[in-house]
N, C-alpha and C. Protein backbone atom coordinates (compact mmCIF):
# COMPACT_ATOMS: atom_id res chain seq x y z
N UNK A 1 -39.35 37.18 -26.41
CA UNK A 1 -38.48 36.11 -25.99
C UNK A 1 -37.01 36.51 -26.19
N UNK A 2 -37.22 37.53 -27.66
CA UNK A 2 -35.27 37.35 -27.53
C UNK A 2 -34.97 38.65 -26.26
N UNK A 3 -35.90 39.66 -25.86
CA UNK A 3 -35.27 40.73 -24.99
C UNK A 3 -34.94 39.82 -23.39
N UNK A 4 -35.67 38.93 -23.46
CA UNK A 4 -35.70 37.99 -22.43
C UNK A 4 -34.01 36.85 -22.16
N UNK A 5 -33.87 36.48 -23.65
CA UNK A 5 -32.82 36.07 -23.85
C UNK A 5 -31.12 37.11 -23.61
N UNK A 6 -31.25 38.03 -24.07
CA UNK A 6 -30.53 38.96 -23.92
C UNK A 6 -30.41 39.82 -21.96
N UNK A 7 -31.55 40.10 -21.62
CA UNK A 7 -31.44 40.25 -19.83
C UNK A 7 -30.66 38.94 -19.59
N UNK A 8 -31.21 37.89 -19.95
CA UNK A 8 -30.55 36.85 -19.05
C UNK A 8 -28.87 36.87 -19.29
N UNK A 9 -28.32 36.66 -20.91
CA UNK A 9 -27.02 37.08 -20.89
C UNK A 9 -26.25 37.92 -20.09
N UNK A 10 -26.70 39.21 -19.91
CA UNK A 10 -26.01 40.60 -19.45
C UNK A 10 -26.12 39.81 -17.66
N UNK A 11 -26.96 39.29 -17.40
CA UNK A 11 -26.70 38.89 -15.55
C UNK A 11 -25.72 37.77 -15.59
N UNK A 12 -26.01 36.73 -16.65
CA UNK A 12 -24.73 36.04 -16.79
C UNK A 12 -23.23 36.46 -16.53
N UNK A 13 -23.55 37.76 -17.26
CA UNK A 13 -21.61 37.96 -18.24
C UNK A 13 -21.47 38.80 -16.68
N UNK A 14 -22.27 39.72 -16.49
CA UNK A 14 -22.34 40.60 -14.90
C UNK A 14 -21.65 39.88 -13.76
N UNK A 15 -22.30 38.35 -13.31
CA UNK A 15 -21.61 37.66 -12.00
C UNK A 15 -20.16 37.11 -12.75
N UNK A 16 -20.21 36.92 -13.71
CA UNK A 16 -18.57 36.51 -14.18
C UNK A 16 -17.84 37.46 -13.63
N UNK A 17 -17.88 38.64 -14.83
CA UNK A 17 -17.24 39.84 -14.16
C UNK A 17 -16.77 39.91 -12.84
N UNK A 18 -17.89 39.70 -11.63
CA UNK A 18 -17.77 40.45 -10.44
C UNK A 18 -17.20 39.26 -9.83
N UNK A 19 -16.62 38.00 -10.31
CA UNK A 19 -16.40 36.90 -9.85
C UNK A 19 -14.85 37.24 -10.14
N UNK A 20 -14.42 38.20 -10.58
CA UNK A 20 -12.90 37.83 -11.59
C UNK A 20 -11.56 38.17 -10.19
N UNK A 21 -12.31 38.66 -9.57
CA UNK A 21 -11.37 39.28 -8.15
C UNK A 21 -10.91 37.82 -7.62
N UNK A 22 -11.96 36.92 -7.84
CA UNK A 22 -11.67 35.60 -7.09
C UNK A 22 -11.40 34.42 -7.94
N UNK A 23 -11.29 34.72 -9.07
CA UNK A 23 -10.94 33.81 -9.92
C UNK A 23 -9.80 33.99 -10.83
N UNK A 24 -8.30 33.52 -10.63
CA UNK A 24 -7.03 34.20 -11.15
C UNK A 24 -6.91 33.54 -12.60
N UNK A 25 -7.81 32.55 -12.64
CA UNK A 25 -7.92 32.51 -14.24
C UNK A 25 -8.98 33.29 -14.86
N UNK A 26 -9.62 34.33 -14.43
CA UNK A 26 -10.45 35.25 -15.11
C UNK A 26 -10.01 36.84 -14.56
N UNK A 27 -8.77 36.82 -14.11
CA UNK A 27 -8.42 38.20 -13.15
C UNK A 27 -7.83 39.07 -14.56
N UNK A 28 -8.56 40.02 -14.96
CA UNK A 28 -8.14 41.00 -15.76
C UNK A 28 -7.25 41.89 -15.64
N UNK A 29 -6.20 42.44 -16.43
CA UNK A 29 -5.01 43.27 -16.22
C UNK A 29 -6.47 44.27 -15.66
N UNK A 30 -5.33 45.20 -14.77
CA UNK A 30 -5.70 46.60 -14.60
C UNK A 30 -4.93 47.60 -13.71
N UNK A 31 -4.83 48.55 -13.72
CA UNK A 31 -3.71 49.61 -13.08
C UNK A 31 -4.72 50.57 -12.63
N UNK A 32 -5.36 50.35 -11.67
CA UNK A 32 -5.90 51.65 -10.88
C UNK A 32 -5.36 52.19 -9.69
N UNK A 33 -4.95 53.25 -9.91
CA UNK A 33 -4.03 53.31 -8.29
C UNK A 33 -4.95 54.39 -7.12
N UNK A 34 -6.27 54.23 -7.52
CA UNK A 34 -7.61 55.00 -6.49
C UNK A 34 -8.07 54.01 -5.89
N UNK A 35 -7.85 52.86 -6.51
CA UNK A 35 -8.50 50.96 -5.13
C UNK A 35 -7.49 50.63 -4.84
N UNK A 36 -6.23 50.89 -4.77
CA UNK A 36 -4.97 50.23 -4.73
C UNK A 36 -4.67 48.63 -5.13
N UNK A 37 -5.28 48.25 -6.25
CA UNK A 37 -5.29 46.84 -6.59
C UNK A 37 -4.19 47.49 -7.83
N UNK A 38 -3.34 46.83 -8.39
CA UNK A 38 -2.07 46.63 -9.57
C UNK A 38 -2.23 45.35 -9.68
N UNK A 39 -1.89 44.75 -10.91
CA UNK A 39 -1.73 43.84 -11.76
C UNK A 39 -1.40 43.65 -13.24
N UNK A 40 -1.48 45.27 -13.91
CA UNK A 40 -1.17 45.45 -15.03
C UNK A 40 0.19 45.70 -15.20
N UNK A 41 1.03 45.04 -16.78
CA UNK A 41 2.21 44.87 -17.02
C UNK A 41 3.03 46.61 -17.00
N UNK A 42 3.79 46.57 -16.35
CA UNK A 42 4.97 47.63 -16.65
C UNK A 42 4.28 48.31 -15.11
N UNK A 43 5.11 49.32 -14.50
CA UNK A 43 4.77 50.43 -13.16
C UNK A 43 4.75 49.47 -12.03
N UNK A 44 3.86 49.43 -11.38
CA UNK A 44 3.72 48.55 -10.03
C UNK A 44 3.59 47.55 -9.90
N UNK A 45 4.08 46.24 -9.63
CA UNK A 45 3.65 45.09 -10.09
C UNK A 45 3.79 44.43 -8.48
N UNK A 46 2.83 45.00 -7.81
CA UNK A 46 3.58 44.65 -5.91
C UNK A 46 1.74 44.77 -5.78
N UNK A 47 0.66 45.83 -5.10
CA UNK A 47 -0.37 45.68 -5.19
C UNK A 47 -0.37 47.01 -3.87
N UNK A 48 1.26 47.69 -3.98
CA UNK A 48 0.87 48.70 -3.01
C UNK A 48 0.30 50.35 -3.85
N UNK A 49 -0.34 50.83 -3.19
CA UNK A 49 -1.36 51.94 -3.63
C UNK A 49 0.29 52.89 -4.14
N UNK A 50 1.32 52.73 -3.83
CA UNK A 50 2.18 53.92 -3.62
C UNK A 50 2.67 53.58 -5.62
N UNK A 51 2.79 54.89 -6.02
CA UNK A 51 3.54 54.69 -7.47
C UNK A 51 4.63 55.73 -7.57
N UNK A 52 5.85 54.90 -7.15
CA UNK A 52 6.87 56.40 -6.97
C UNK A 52 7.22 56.33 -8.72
N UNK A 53 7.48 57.86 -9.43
CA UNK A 53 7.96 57.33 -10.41
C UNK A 53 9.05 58.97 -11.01
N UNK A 54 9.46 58.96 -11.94
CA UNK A 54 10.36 60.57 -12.82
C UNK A 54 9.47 61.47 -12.54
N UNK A 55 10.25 62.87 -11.89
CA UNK A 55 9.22 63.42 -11.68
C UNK A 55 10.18 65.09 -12.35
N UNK A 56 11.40 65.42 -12.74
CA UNK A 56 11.97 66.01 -13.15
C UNK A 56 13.33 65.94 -12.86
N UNK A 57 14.60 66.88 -13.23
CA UNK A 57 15.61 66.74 -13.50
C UNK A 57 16.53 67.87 -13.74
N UNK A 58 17.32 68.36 -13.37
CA UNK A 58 18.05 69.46 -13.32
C UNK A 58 19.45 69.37 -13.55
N UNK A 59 20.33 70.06 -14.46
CA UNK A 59 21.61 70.30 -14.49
C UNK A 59 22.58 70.71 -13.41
N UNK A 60 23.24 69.46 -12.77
CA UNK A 60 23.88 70.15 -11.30
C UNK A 60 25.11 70.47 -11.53
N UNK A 61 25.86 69.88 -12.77
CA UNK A 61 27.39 70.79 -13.06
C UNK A 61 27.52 70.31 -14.68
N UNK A 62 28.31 70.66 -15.52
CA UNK A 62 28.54 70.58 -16.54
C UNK A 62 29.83 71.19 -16.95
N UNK A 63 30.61 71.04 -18.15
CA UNK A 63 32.39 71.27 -18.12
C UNK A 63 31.91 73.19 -18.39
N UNK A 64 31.36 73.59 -18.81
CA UNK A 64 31.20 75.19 -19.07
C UNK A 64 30.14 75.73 -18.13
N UNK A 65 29.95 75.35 -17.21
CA UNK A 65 28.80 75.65 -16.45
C UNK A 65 27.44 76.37 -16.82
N UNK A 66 27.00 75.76 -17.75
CA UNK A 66 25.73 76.62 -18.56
C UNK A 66 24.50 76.01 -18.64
N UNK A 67 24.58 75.22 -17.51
CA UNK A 67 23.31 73.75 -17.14
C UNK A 67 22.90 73.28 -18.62
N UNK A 68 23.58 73.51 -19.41
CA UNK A 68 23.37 72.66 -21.14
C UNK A 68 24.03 71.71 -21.51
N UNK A 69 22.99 70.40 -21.54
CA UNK A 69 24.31 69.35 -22.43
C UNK A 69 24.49 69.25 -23.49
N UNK A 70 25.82 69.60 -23.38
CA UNK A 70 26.44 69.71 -24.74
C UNK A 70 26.84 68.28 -25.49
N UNK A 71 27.72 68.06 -26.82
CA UNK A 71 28.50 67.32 -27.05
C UNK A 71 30.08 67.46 -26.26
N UNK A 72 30.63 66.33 -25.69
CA UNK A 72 32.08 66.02 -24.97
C UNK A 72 32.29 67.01 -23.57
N UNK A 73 30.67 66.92 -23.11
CA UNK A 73 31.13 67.11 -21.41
C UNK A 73 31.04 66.39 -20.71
N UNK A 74 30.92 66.33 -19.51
CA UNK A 74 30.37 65.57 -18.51
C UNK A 74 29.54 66.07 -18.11
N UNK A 75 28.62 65.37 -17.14
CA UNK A 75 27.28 65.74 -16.90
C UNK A 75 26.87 65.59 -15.67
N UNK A 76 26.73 65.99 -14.53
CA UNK A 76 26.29 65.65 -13.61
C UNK A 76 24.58 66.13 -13.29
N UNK A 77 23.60 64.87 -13.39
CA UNK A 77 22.17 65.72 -12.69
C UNK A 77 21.02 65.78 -11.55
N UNK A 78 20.76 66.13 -11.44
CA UNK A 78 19.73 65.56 -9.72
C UNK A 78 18.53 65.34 -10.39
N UNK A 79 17.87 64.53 -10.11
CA UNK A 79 16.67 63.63 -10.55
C UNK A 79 16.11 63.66 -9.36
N UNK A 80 14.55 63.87 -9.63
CA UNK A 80 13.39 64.33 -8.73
C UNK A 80 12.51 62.97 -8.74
N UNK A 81 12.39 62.13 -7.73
CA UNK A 81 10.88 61.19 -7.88
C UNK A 81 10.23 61.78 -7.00
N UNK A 82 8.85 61.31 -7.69
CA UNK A 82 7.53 61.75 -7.00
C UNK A 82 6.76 60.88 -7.07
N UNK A 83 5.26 60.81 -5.62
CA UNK A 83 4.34 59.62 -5.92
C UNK A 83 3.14 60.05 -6.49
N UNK A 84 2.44 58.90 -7.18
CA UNK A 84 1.31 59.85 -7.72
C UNK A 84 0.43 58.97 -7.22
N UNK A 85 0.61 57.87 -5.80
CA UNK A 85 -0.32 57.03 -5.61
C UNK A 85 -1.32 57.81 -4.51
N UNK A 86 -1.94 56.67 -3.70
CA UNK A 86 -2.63 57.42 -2.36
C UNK A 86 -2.23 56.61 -1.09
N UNK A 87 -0.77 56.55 -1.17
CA UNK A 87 -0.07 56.10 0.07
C UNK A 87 1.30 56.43 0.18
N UNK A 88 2.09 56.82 0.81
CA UNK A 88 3.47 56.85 1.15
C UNK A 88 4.23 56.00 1.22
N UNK A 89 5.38 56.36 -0.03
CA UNK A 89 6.38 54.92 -0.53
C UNK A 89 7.59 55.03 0.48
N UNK A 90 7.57 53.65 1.19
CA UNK A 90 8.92 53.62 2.46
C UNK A 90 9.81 52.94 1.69
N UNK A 91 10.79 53.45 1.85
CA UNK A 91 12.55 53.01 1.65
C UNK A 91 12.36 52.75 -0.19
N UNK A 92 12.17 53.92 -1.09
CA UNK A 92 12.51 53.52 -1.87
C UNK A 92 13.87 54.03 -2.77
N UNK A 93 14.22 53.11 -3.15
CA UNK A 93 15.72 52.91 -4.09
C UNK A 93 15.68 52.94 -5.37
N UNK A 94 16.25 53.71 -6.27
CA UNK A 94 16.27 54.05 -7.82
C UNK A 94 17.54 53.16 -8.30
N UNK A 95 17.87 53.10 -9.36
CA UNK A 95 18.71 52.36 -10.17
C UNK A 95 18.61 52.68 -11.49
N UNK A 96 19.53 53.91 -12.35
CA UNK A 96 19.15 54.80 -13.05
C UNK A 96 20.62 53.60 -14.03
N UNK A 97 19.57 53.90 -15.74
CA UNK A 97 20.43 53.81 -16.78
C UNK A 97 20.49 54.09 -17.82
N UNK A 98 21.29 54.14 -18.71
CA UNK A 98 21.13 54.36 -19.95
C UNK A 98 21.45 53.07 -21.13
N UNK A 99 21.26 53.24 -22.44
CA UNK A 99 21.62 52.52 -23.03
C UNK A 99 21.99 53.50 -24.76
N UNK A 100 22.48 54.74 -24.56
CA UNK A 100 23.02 55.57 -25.77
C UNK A 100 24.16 55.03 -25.74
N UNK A 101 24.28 55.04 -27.38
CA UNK A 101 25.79 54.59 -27.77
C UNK A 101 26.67 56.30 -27.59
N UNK A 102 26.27 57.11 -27.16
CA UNK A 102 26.71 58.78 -27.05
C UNK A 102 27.33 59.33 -25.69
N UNK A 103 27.00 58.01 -24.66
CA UNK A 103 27.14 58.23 -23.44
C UNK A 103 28.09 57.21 -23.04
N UNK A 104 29.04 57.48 -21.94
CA UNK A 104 30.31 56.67 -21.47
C UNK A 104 30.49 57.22 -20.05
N UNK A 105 31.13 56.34 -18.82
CA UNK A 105 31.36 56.58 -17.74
C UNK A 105 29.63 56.69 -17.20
N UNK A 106 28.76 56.17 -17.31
CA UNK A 106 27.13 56.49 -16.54
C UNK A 106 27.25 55.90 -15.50
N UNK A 107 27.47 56.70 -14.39
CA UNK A 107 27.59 56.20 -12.79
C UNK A 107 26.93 57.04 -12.05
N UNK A 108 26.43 56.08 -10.78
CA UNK A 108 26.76 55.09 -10.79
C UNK A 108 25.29 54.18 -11.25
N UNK A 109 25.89 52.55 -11.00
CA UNK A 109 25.31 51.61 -11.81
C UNK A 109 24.45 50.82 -10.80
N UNK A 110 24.69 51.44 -9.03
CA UNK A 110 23.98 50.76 -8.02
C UNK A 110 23.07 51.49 -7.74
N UNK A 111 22.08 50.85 -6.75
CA UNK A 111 20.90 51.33 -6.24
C UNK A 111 21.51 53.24 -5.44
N UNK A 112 20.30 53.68 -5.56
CA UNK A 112 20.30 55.42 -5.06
C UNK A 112 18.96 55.19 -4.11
N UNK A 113 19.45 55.71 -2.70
CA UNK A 113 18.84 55.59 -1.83
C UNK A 113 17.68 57.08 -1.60
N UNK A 114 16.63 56.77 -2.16
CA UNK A 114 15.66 58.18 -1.87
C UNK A 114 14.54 58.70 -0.66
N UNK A 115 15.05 57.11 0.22
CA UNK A 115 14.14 57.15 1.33
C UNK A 115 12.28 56.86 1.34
N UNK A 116 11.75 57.31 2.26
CA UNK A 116 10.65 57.66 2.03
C UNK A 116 9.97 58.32 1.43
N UNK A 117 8.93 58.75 0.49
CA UNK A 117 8.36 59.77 -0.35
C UNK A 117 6.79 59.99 -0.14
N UNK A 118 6.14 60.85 0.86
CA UNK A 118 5.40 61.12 1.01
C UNK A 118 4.46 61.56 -0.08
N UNK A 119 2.81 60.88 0.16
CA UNK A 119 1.62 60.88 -0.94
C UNK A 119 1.87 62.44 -1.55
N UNK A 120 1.55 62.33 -2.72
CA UNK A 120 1.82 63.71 -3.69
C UNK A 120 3.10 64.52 -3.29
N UNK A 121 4.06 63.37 -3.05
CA UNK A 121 5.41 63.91 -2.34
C UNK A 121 6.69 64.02 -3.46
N UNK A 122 7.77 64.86 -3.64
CA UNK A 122 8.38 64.74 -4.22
C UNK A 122 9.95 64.97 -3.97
N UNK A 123 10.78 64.24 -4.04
CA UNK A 123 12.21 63.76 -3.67
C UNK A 123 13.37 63.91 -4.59
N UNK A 124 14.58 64.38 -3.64
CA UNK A 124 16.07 63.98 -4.64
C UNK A 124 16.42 63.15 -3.34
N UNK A 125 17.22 62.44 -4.45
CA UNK A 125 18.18 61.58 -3.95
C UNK A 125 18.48 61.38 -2.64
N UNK A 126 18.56 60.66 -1.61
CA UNK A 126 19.14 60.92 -0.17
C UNK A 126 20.71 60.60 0.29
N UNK A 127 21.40 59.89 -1.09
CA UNK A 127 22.60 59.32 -0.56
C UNK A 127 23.62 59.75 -2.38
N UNK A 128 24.58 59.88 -2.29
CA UNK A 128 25.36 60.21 -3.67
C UNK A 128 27.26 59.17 -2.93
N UNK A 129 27.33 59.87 -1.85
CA UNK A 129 28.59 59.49 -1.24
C UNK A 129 29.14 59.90 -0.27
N UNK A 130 30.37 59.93 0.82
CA UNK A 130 30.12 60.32 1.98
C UNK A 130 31.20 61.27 2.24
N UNK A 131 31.22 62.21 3.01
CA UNK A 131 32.07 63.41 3.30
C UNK A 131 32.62 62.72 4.53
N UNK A 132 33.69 62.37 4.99
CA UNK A 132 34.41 62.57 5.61
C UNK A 132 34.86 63.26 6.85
N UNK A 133 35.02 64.90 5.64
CA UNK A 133 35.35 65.87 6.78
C UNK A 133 34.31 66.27 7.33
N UNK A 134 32.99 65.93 6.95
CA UNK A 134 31.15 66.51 7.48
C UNK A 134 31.03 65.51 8.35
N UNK A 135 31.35 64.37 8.05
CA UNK A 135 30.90 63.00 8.71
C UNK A 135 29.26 62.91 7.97
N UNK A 136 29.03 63.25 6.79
CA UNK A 136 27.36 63.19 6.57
C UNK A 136 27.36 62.60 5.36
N UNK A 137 26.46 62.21 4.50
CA UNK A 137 26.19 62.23 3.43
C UNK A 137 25.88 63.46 2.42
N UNK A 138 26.31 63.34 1.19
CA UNK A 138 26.76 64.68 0.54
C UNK A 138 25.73 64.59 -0.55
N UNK A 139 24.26 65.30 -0.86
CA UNK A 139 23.92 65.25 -1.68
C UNK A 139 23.95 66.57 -2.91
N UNK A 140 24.39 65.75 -3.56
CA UNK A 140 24.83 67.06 -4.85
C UNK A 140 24.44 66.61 -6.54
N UNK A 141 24.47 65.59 -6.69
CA UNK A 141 24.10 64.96 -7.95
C UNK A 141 23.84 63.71 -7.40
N UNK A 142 22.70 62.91 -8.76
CA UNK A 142 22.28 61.85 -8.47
C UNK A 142 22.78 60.55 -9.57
N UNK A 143 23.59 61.18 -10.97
CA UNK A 143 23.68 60.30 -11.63
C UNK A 143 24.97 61.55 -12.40
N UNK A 144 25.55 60.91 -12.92
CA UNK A 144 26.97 61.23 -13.50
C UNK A 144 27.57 60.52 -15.21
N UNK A 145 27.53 61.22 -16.02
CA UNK A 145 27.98 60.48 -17.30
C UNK A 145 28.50 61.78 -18.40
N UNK A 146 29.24 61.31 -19.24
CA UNK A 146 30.11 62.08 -20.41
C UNK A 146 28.89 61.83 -21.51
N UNK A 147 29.11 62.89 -22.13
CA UNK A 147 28.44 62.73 -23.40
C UNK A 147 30.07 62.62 -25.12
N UNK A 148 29.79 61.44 -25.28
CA UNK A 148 30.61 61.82 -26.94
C UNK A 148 30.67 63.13 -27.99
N UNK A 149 31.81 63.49 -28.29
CA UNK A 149 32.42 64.19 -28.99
C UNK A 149 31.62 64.24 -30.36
N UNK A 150 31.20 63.06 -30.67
CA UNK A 150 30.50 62.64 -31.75
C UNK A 150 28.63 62.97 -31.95
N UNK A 151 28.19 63.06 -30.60
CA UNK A 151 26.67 63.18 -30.24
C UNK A 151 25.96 64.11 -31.35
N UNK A 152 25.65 63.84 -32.16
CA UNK A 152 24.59 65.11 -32.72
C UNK A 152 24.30 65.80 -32.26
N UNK A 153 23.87 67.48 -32.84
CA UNK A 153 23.07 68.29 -31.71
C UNK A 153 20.88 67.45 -31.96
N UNK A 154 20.56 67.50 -30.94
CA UNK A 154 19.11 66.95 -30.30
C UNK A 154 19.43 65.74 -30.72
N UNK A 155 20.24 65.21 -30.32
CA UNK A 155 19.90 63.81 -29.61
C UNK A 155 19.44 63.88 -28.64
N UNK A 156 18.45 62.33 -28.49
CA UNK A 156 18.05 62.08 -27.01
C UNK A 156 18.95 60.90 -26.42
N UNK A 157 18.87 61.32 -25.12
CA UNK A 157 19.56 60.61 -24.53
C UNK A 157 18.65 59.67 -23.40
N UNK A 158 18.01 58.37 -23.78
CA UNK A 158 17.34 57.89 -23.16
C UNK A 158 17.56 57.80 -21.41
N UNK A 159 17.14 57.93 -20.40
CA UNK A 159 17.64 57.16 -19.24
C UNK A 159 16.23 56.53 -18.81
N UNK A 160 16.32 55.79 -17.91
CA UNK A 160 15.56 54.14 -17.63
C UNK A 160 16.17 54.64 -16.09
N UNK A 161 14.64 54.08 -15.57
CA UNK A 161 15.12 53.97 -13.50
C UNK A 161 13.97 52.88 -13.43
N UNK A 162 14.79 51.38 -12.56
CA UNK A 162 13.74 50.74 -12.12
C UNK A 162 13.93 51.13 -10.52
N UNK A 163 13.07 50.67 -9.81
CA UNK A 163 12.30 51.47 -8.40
C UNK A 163 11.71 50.34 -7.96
N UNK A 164 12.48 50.69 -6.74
CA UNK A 164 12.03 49.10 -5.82
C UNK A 164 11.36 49.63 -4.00
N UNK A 165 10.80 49.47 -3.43
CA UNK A 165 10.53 49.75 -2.08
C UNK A 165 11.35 48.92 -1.06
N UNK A 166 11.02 49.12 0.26
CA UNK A 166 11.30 48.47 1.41
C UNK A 166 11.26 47.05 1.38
N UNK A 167 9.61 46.85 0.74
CA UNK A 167 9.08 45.61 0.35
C UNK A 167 9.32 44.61 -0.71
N UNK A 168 10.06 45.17 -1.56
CA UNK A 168 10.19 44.49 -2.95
C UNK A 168 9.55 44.71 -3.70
N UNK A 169 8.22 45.83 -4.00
CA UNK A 169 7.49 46.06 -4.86
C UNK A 169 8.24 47.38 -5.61
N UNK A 170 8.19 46.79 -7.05
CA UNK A 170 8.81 48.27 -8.03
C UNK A 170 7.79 48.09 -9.47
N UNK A 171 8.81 49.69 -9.51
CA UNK A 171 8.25 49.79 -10.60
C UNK A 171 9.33 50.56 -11.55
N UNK A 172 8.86 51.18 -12.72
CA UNK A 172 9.85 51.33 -13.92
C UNK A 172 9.51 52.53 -14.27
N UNK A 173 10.22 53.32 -14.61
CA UNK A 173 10.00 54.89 -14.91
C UNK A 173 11.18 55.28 -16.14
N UNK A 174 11.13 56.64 -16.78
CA UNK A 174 11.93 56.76 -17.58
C UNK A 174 11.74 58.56 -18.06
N UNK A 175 13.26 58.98 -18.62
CA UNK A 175 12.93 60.28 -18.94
C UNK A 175 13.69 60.26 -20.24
N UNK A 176 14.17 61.73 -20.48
CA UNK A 176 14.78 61.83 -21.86
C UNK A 176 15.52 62.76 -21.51
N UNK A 177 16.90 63.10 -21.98
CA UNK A 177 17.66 64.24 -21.80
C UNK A 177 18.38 64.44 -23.38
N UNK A 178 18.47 65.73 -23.62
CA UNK A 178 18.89 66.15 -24.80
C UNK A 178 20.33 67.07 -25.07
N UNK A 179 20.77 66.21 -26.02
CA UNK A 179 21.71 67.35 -26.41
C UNK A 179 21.76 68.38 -27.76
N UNK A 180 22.22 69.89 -27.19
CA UNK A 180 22.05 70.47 -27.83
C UNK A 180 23.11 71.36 -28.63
């Protein structure tokens, strides 16, 4: 009787479960980006398969030119997103920041236009500012800031990018840069 009692539970708790897709008071967090369903807190919070997010980062000028950040240079760097979903992210826009008390002048503070980013695709920047004498857009760095005189050597220097699409669906990404 009790193995009897127990089958019957497990088919119980089973149609709950498989009921939870349709029931938003039983809809469980989860982040799978192979069914393209999102609902879990932080990354995608839209329900598109695409997850653009940090994908690396490079030294594009510095006051001694030695791609090292130091203490009391400036910094200019190109930042790489990439998707790791199973769809292609249209029109997406970065919005990069910091919050070190070591860092001053972090520009800019508006959206960075990266375009489209093709599945297992990976991107710089598409827009920085405009040439004039090219008539084009000039991409050369993607984010710009001084480091303090004061900075320890290995500090980190947090930066934060939230990430928005065509659609309004974003998400939140983040890296670390060090000084040495």
């Amino acid at each position: 009787m009790e193995t009897v009692k127990h089958i019957f539970l497990a088919i119980i708790g089973s149609l709950v479960f498989i009921a939870c897709d349709e029931y938003e008071f039983l809809n469980l967090k989860r982040d799978n980006p192979l069914d393209g369903k999102y609902n879990a807190g932080g990354g995608n919070t839209s329900g598109s398969a695409a997850a653009p997010n940090f994908n690396s980062y490079s030294v594009y000028s510095d006051n001694n030119n030695d791609k090292v950040i130091n203490k009391g240079e400036t910094i200019e760097l190109q930042i790489l997103l990439k998707i790791t979903g199973a769809s292609t992210a249209k029109g997406i826009k970065a919005t990069f920041s910091t919050a070190s008390e070591y860092v001053s002048g972090f520009t800019p503070i508006s959206q960075i236009n990266y375009g489209d980013i093709s599945v297992s695709g990976i991107k710089w920047a598409n827009y920085l500012g405009y040439n004039s004498e090219y008539a084009a857009y000039v991409n050369y760095y993607t984010v710009k800031f001084s480091v303090s005189n004061t900075a320890p050597n290995n500090t980190v220097i947090p930066i934060s990018i939230d990430i928005v699409d065509e659609n309004g669906n974003t998400w939140t990404s983040s890296f670390n840069v060090y000084v040495q």
